[in-house]
PDB file of N, CA and C in Angstrom:
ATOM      1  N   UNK A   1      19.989  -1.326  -2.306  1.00  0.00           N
ATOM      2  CA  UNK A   1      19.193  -1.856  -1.207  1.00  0.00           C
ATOM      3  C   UNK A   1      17.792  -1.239  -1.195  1.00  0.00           C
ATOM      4  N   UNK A   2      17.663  -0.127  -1.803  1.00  0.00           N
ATOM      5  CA  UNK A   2      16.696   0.841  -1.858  1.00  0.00           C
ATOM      6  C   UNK A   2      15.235  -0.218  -2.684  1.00  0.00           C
ATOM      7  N   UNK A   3      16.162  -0.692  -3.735  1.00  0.00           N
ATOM      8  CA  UNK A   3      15.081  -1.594  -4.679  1.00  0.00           C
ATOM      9  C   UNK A   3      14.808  -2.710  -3.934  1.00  0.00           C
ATOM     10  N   UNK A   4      15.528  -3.523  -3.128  1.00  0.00           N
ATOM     11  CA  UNK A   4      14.951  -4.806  -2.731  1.00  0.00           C
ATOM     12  C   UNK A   4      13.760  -4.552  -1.533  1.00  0.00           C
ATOM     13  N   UNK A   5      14.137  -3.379  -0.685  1.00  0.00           N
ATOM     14  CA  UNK A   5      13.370  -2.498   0.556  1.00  0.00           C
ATOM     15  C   UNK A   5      11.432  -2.627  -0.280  1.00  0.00           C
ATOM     16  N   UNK A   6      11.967  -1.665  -1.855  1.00  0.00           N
ATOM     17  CA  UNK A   6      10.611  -1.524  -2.350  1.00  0.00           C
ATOM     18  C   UNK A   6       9.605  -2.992  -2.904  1.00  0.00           C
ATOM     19  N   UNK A   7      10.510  -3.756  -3.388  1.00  0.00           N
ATOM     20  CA  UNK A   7      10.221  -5.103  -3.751  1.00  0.00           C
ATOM     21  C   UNK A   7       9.603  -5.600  -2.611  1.00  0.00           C
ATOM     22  N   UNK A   8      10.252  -5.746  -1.482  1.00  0.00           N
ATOM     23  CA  UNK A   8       9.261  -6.282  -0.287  1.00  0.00           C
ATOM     24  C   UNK A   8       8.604  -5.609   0.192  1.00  0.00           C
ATOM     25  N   UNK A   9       8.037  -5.102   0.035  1.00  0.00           N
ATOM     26  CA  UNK A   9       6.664  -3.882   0.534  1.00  0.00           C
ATOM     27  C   UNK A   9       6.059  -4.042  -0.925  1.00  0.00           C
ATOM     28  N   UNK A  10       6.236  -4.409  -1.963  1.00  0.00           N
ATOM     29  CA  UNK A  10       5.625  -4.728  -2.857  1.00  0.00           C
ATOM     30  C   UNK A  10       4.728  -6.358  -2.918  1.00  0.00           C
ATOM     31  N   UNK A  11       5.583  -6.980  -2.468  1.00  0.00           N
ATOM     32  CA  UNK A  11       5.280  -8.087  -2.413  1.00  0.00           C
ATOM     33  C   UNK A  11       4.154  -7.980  -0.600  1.00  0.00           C
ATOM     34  N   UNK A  12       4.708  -7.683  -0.108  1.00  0.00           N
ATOM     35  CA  UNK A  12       4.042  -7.716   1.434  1.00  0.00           C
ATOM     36  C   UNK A  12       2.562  -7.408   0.945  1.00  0.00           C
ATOM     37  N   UNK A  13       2.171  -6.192   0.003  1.00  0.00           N
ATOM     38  CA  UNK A  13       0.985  -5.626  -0.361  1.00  0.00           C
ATOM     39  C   UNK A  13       0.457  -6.723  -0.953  1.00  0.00           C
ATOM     40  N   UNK A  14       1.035  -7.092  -2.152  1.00  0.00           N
ATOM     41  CA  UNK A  14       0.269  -8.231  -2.919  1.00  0.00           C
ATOM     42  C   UNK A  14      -0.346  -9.429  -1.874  1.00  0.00           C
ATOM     43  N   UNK A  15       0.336 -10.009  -1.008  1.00  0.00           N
ATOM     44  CA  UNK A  15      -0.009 -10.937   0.057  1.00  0.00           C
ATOM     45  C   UNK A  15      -0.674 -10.170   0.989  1.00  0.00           C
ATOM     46  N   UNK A  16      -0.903  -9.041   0.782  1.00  0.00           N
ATOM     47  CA  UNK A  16      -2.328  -8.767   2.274  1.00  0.00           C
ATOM     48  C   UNK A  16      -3.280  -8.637   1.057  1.00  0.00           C
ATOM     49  N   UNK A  17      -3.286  -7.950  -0.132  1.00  0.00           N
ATOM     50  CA  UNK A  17      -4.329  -8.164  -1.153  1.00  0.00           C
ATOM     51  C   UNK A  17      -4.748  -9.562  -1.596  1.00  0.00           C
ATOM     52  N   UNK A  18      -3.936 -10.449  -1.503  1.00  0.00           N
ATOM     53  CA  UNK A  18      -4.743 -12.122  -1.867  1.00  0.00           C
ATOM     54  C   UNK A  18      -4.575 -12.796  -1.106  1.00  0.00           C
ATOM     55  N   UNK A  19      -5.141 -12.182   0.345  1.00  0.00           N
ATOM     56  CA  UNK A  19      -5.225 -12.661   1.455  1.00  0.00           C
ATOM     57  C   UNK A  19      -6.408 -14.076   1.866  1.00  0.00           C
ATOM     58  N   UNK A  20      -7.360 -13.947   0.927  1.00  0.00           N
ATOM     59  CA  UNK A  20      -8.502 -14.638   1.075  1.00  0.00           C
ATOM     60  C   UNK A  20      -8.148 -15.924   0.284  1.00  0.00           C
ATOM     61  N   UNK A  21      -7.870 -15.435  -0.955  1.00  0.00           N
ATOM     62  CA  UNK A  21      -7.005 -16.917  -2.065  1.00  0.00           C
ATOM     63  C   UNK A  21      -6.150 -17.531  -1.587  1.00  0.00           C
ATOM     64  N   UNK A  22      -4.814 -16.815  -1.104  1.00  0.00           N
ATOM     65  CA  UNK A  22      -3.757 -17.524  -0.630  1.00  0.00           C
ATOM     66  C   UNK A  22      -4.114 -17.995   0.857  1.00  0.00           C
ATOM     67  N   UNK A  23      -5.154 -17.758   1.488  1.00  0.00           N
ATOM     68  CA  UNK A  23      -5.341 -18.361   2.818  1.00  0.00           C
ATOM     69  C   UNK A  23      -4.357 -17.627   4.135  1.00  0.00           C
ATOM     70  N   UNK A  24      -4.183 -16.961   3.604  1.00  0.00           N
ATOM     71  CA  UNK A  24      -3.202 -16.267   4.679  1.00  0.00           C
ATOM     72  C   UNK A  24      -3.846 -15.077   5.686  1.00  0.00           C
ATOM     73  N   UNK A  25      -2.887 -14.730   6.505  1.00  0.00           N
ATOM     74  CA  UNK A  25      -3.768 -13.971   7.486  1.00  0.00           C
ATOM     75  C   UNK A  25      -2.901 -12.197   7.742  1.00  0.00           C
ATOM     76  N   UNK A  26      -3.936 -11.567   7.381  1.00  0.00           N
ATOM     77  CA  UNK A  26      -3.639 -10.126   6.696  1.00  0.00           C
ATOM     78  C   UNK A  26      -2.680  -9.376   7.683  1.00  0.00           C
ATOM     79  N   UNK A  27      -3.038  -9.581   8.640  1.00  0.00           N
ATOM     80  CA  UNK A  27      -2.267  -8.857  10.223  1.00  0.00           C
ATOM     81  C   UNK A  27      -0.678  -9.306  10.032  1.00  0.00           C
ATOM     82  N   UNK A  28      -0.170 -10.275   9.651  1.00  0.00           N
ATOM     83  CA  UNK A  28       0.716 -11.648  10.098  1.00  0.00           C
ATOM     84  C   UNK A  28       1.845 -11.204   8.830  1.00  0.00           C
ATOM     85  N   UNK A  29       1.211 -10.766   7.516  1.00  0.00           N
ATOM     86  CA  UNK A  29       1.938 -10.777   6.583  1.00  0.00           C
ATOM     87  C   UNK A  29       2.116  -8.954   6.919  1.00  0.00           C
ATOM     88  N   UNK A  30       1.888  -8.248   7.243  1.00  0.00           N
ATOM     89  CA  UNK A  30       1.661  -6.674   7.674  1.00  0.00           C
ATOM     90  C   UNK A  30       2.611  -6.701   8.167  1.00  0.00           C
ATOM     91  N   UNK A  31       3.003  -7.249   9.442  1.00  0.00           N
ATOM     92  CA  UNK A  31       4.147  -7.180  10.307  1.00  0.00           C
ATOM     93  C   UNK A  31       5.211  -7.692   9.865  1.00  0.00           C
ATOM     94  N   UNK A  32       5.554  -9.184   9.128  1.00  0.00           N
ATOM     95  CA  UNK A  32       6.249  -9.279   8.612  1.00  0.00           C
ATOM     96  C   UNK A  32       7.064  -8.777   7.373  1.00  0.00           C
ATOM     97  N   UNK A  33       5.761  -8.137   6.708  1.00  0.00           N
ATOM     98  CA  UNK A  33       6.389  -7.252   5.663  1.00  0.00           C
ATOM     99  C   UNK A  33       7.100  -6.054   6.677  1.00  0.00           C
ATOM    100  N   UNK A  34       6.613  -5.533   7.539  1.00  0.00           N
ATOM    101  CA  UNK A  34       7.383  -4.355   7.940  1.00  0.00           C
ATOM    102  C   UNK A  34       8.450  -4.602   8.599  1.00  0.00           C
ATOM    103  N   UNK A  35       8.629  -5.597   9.133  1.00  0.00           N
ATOM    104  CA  UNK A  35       9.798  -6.308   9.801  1.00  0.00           C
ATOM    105  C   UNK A  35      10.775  -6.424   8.430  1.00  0.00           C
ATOM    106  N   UNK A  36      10.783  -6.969   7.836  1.00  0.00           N
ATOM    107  CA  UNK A  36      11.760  -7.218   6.511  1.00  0.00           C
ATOM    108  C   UNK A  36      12.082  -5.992   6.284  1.00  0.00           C
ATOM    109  N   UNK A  37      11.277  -5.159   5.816  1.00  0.00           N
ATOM    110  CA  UNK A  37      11.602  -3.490   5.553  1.00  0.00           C
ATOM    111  C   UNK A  37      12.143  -2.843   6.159  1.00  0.00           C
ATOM    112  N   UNK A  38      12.761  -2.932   7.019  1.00  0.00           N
ATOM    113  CA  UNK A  38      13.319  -2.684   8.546  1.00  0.00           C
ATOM    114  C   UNK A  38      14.787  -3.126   8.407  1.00  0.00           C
ATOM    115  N   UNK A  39      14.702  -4.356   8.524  1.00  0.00           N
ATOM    116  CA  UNK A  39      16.262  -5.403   8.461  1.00  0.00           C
ATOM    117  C   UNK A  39      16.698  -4.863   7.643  1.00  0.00           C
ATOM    118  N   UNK A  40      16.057  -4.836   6.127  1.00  0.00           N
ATOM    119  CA  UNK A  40      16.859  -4.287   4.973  1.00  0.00           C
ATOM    120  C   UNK A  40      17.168  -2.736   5.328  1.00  0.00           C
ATOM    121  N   UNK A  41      16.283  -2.156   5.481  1.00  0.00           N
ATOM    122  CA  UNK A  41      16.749  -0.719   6.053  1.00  0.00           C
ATOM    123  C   UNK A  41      18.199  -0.722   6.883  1.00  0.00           C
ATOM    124  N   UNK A  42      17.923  -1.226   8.100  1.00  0.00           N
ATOM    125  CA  UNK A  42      19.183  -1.361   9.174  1.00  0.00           C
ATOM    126  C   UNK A  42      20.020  -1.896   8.527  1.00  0.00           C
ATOM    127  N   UNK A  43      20.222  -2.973   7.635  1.00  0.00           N
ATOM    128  CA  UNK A  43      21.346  -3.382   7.133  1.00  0.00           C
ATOM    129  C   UNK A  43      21.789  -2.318   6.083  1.00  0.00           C
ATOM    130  N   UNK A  44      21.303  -1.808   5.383  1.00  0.00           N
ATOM    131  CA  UNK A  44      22.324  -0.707   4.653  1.00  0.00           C
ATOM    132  C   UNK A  44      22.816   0.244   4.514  1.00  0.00           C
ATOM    133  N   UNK A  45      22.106   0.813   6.246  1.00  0.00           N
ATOM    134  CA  UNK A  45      22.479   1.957   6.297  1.00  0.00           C
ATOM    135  C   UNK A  45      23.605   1.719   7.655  1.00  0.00           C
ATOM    136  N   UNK A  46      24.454   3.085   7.418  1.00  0.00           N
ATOM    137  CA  UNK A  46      25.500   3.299   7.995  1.00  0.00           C
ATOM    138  C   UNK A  46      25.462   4.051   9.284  1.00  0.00           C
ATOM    139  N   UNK A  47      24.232   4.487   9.733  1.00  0.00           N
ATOM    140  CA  UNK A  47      24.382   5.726  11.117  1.00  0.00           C
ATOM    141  C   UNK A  47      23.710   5.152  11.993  1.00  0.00           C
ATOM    142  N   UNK A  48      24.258   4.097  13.049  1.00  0.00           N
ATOM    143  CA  UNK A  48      23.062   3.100  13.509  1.00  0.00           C
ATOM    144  C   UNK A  48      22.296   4.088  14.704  1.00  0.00           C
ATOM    145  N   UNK A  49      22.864   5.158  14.880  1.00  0.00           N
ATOM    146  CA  UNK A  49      22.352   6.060  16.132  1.00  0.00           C
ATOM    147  C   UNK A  49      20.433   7.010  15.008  1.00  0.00           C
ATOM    148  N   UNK A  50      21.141   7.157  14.018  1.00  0.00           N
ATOM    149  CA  UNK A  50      19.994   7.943  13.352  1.00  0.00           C
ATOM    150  C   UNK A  50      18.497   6.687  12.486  1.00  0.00           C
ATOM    151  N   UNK A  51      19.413   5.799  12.796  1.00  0.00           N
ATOM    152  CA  UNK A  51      18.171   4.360  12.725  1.00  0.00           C
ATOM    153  C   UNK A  51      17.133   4.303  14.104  1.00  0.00           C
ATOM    154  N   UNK A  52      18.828   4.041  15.119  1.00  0.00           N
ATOM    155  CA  UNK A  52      17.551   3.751  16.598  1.00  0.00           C
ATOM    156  C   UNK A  52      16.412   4.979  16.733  1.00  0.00           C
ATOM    157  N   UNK A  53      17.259   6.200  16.429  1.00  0.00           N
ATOM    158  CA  UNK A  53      16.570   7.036  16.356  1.00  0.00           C
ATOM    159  C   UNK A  53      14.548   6.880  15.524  1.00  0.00           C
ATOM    160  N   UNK A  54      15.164   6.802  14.187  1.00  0.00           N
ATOM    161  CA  UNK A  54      13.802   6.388  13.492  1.00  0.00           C
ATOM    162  C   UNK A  54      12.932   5.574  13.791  1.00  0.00           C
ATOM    163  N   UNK A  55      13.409   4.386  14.465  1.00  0.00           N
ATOM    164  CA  UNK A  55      12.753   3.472  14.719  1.00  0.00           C
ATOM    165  C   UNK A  55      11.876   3.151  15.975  1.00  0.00           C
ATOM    166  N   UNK A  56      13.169   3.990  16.882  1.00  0.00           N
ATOM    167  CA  UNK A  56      11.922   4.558  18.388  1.00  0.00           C
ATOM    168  C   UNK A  56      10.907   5.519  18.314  1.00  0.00           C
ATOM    169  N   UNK A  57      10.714   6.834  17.106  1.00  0.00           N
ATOM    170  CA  UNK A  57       9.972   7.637  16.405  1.00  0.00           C
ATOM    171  C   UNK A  57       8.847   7.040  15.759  1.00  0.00           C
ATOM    172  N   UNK A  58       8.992   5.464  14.845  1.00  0.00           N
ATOM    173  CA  UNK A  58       8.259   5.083  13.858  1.00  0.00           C
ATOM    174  C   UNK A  58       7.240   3.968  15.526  1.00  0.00           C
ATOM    175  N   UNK A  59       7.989   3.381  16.241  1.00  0.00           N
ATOM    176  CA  UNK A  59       7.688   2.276  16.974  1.00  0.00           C
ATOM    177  C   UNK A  59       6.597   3.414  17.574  1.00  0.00           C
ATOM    178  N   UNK A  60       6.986   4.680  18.579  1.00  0.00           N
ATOM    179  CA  UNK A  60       6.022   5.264  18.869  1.00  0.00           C
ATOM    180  C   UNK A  60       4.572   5.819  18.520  1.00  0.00           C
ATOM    181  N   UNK A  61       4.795   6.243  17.203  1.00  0.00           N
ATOM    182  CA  UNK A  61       3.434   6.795  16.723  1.00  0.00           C
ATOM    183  C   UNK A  61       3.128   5.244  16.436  1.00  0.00           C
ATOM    184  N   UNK A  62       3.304   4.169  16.422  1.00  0.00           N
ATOM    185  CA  UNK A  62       2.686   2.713  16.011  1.00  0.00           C
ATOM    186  C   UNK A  62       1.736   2.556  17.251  1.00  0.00           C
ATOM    187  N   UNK A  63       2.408   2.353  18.132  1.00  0.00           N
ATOM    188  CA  UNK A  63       1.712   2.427  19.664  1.00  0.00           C
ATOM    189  C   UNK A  63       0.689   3.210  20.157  1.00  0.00           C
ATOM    190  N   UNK A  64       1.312   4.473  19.862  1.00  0.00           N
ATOM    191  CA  UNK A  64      -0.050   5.489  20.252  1.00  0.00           C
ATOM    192  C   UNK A  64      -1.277   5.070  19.272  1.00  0.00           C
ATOM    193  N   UNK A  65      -1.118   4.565  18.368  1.00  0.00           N
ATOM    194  CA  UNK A  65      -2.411   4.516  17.279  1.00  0.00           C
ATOM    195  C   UNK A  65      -3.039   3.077  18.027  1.00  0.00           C
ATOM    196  N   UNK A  66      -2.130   2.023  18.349  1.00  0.00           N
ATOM    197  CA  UNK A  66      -2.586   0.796  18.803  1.00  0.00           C
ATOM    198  C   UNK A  66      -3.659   1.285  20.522  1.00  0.00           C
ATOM    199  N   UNK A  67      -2.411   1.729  20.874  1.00  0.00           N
ATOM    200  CA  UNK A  67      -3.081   2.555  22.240  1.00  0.00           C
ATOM    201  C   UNK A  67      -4.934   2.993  22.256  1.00  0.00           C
ATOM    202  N   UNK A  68      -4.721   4.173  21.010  1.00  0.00           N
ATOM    203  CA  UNK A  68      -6.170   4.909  21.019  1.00  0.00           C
ATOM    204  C   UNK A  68      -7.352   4.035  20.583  1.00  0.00           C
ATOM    205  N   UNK A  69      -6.800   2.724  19.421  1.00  0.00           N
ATOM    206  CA  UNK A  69      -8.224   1.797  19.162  1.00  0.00           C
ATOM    207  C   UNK A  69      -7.732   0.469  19.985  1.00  0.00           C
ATOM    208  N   UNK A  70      -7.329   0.433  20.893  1.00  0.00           N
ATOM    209  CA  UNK A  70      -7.788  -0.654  22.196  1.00  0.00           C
ATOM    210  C   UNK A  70      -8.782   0.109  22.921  1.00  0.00           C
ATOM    211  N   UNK A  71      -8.873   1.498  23.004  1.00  0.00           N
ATOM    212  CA  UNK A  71      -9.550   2.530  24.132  1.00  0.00           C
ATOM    213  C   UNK A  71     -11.049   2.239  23.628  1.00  0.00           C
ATOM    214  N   UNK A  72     -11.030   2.978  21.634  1.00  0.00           N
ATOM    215  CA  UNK A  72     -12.297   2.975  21.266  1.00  0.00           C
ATOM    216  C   UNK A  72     -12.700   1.974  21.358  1.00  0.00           C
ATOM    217  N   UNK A  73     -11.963   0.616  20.548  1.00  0.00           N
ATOM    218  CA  UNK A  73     -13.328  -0.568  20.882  1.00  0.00           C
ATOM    219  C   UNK A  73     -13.609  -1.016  22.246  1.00  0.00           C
ATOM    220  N   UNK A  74     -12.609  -0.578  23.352  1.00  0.00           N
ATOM    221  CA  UNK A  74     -13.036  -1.018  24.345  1.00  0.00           C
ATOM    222  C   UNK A  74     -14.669  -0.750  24.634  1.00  0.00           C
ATOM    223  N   UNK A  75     -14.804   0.852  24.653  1.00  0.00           N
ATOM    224  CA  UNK A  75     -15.832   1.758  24.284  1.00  0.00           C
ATOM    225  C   UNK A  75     -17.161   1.517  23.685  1.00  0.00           C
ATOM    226  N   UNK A  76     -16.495   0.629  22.670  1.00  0.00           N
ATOM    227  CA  UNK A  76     -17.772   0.133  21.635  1.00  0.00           C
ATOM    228  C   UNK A  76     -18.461  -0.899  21.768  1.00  0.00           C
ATOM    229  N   UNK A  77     -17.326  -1.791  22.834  1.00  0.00           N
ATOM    230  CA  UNK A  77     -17.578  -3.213  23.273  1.00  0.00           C
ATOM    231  C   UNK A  77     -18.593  -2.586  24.342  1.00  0.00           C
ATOM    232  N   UNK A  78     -18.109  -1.837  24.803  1.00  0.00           N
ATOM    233  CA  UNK A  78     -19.007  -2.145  26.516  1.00  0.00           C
ATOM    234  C   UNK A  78     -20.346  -1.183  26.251  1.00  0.00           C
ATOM    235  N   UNK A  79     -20.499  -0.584  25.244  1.00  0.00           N
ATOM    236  CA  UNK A  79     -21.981   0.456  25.117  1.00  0.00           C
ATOM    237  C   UNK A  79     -22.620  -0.581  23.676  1.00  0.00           C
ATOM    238  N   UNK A  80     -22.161  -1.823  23.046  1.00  0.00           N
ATOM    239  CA  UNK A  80     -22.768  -2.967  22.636  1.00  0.00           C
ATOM    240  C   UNK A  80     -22.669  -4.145  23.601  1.00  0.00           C
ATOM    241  N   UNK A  81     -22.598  -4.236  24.482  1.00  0.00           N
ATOM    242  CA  UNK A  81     -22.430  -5.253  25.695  1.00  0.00           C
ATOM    243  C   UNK A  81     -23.726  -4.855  26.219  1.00  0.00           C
ATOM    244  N   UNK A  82     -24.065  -3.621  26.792  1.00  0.00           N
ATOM    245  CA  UNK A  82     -25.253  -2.699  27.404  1.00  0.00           C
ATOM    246  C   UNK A  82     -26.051  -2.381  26.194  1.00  0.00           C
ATOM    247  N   UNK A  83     -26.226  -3.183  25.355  1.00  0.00           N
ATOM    248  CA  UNK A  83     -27.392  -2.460  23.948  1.00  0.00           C
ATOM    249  C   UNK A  83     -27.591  -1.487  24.049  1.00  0.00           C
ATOM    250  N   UNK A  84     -26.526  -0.643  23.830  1.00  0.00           N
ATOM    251  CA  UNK A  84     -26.790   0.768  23.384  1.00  0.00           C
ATOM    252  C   UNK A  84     -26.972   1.228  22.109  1.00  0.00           C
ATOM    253  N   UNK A  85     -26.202   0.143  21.123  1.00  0.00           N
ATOM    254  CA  UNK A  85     -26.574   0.569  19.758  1.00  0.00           C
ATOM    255  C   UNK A  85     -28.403  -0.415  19.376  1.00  0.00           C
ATOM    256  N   UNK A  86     -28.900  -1.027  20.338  1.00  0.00           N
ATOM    257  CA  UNK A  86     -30.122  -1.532  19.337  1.00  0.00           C
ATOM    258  C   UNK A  86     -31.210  -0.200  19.997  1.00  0.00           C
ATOM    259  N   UNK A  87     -30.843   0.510  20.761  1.00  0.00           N
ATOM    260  CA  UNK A  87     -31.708   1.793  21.213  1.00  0.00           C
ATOM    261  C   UNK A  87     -32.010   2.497  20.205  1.00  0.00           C
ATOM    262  N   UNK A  88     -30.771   3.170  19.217  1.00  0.00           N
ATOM    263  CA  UNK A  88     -30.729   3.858  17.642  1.00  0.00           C
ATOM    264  C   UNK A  88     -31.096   2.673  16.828  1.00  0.00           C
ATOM    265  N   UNK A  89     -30.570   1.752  16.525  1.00  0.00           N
ATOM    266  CA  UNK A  89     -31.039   0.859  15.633  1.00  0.00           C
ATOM    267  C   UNK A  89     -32.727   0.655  15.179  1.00  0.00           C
ATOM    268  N   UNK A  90     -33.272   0.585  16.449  1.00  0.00           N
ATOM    269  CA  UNK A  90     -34.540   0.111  16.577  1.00  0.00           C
ATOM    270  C   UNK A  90     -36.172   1.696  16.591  1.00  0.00           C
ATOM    271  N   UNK A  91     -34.255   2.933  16.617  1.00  0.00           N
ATOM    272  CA  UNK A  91     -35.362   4.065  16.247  1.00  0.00           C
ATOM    273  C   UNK A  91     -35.353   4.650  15.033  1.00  0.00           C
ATOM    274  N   UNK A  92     -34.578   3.583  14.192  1.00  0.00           N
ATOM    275  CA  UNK A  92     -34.672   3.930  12.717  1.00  0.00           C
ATOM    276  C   UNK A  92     -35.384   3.098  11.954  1.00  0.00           C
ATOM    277  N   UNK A  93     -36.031   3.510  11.286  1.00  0.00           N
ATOM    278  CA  UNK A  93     -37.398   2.832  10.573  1.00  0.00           C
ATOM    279  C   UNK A  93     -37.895   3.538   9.134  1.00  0.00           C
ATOM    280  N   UNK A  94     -36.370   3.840   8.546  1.00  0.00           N
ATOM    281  CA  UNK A  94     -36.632   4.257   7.486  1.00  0.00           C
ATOM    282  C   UNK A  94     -36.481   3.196   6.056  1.00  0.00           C
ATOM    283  N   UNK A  95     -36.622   2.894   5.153  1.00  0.00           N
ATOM    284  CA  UNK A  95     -36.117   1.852   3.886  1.00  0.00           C
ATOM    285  C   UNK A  95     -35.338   3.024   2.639  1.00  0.00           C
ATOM    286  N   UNK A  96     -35.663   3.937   2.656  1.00  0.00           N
ATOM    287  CA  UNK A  96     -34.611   5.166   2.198  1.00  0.00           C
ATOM    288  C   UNK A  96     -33.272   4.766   2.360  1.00  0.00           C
ATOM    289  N   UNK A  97     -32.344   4.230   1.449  1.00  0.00           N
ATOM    290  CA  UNK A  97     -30.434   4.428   1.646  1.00  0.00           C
ATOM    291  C   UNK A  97     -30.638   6.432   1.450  1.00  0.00           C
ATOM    292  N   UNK A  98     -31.138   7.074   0.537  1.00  0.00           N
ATOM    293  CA  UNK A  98     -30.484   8.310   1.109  1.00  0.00           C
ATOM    294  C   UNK A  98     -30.948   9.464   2.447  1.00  0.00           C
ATOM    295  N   UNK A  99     -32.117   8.546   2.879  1.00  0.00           N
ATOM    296  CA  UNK A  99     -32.050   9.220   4.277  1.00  0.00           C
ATOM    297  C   UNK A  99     -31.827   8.469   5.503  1.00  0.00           C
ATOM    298  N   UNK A 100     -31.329   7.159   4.791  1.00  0.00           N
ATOM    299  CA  UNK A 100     -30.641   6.246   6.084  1.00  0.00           C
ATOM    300  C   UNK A 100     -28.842   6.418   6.124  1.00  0.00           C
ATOM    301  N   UNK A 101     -28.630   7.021   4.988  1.00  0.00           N
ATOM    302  CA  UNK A 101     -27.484   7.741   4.801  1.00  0.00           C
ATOM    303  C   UNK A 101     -26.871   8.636   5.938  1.00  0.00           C
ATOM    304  N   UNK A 102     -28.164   9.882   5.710  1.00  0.00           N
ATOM    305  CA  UNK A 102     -28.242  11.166   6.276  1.00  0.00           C
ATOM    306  C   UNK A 102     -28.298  10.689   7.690  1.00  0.00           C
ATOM    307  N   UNK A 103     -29.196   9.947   8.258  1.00  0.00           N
ATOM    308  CA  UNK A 103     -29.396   9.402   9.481  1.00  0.00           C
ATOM    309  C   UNK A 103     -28.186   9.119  10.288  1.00  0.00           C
ATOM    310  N   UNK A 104     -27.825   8.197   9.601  1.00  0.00           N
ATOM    311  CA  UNK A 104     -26.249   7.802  10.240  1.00  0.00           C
ATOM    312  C   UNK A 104     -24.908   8.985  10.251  1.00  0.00           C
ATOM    313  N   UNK A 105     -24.655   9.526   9.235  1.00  0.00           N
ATOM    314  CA  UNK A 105     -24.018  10.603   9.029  1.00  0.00           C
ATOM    315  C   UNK A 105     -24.308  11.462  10.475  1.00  0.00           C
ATOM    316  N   UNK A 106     -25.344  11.749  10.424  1.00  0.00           N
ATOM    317  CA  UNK A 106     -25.917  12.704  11.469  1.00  0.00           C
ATOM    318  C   UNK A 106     -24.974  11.690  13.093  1.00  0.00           C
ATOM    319  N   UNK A 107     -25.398  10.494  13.386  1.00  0.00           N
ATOM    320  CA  UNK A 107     -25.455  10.297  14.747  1.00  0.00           C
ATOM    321  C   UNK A 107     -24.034  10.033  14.695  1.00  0.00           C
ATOM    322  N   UNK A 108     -23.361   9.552  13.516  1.00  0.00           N
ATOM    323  CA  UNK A 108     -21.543   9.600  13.678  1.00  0.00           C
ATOM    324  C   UNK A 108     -21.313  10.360  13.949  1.00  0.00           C
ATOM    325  N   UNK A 109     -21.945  11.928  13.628  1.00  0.00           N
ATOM    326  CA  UNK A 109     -21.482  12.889  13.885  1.00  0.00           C
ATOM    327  C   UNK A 109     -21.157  13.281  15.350  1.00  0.00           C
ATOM    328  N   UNK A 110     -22.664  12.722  16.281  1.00  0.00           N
ATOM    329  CA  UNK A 110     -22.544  13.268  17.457  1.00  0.00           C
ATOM    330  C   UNK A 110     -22.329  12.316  18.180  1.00  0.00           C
ATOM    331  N   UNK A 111     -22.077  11.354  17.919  1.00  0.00           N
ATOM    332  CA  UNK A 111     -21.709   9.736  18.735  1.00  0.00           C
ATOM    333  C   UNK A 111     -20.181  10.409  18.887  1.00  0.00           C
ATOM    334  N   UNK A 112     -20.020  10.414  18.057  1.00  0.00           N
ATOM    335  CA  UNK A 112     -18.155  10.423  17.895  1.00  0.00           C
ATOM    336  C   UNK A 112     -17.443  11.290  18.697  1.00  0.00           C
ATOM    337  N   UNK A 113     -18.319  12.568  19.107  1.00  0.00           N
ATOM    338  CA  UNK A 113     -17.985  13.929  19.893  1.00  0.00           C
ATOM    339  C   UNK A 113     -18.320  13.108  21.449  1.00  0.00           C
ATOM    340  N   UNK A 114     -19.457  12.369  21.513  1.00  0.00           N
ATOM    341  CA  UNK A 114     -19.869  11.698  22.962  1.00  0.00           C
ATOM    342  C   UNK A 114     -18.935  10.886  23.170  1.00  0.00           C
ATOM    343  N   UNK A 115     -18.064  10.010  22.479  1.00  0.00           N
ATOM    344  CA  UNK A 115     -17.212   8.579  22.210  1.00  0.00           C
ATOM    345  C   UNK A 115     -15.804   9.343  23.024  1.00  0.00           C
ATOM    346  N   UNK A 116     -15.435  10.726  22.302  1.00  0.00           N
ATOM    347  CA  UNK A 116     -14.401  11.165  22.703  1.00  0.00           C
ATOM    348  C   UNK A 116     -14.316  11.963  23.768  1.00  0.00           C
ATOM    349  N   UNK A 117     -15.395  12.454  24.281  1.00  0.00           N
ATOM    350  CA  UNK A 117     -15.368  13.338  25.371  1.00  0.00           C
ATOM    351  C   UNK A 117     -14.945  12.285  26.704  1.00  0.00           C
ATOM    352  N   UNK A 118     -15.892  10.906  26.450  1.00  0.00           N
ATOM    353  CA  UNK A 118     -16.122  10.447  27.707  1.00  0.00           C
ATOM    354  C   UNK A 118     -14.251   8.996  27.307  1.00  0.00           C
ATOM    355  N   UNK A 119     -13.694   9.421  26.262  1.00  0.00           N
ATOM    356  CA  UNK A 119     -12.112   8.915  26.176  1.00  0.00           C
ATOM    357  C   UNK A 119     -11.628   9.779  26.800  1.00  0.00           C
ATOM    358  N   UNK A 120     -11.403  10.614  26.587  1.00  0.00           N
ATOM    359  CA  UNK A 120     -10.339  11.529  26.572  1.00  0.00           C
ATOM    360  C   UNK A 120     -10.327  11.535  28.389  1.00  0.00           C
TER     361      UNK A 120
END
């Protein structure tokens, strides 16, 4: 069961990688691949208490991650809603990639510390 588990997570990858060719939609085949990986899991194993277990463990850290980027883009939405990013945008006026590099580097740096103070 171990091989068919890897086969579909093999295949799931290939279909979020020729996502654009095959017309398909990357999110859609993600879940379903992990859903399959799952069934096959639960079906071959024998300790259904140390499954629910895994699976309320795996479901949780899924959530908390979904949780924290609904927060940030909320964040990102509403300080680009209020043009906050054409304020920096419009005070950079360099044609340099390696000091428009440095530039950005720099304000990720301290955006990201401002982003989380005012999350948290």
């Amino acid at each position: 069961m171990e091989i068919a588990i890897i086969i579909t997570f093999i295949l799931g990858y290939l279909f979020i990688m020729l996502e654009h060719p095959l017309n398909i939609n990357k999110a859609a085949t993600a879940l379903l691949t992990g859903v399959l990986c799952w069934t096959l899991y639960i079906i071959s194993a024998s300790d259904s208490h140390l499954i629910s277990e895994q699976l309320k463990e795996h479901i949780g850290e899924i959530s908390g991650i979904i949780f924290f980027l609904m927060g940030a883009m909320t964040i990102v939405e509403l300080i680009d809603a209020h043009d906050g990013f054409d304020v920096i945008t419009n005070a950079i006026s360099t044609s340099s990639k390696r000091k428009l590099l440095c530039i950005i580097c720099f304000l990720t740096f301290f955006l990201s510390s401002v982003l989380k103070k005012t999350h948290c």
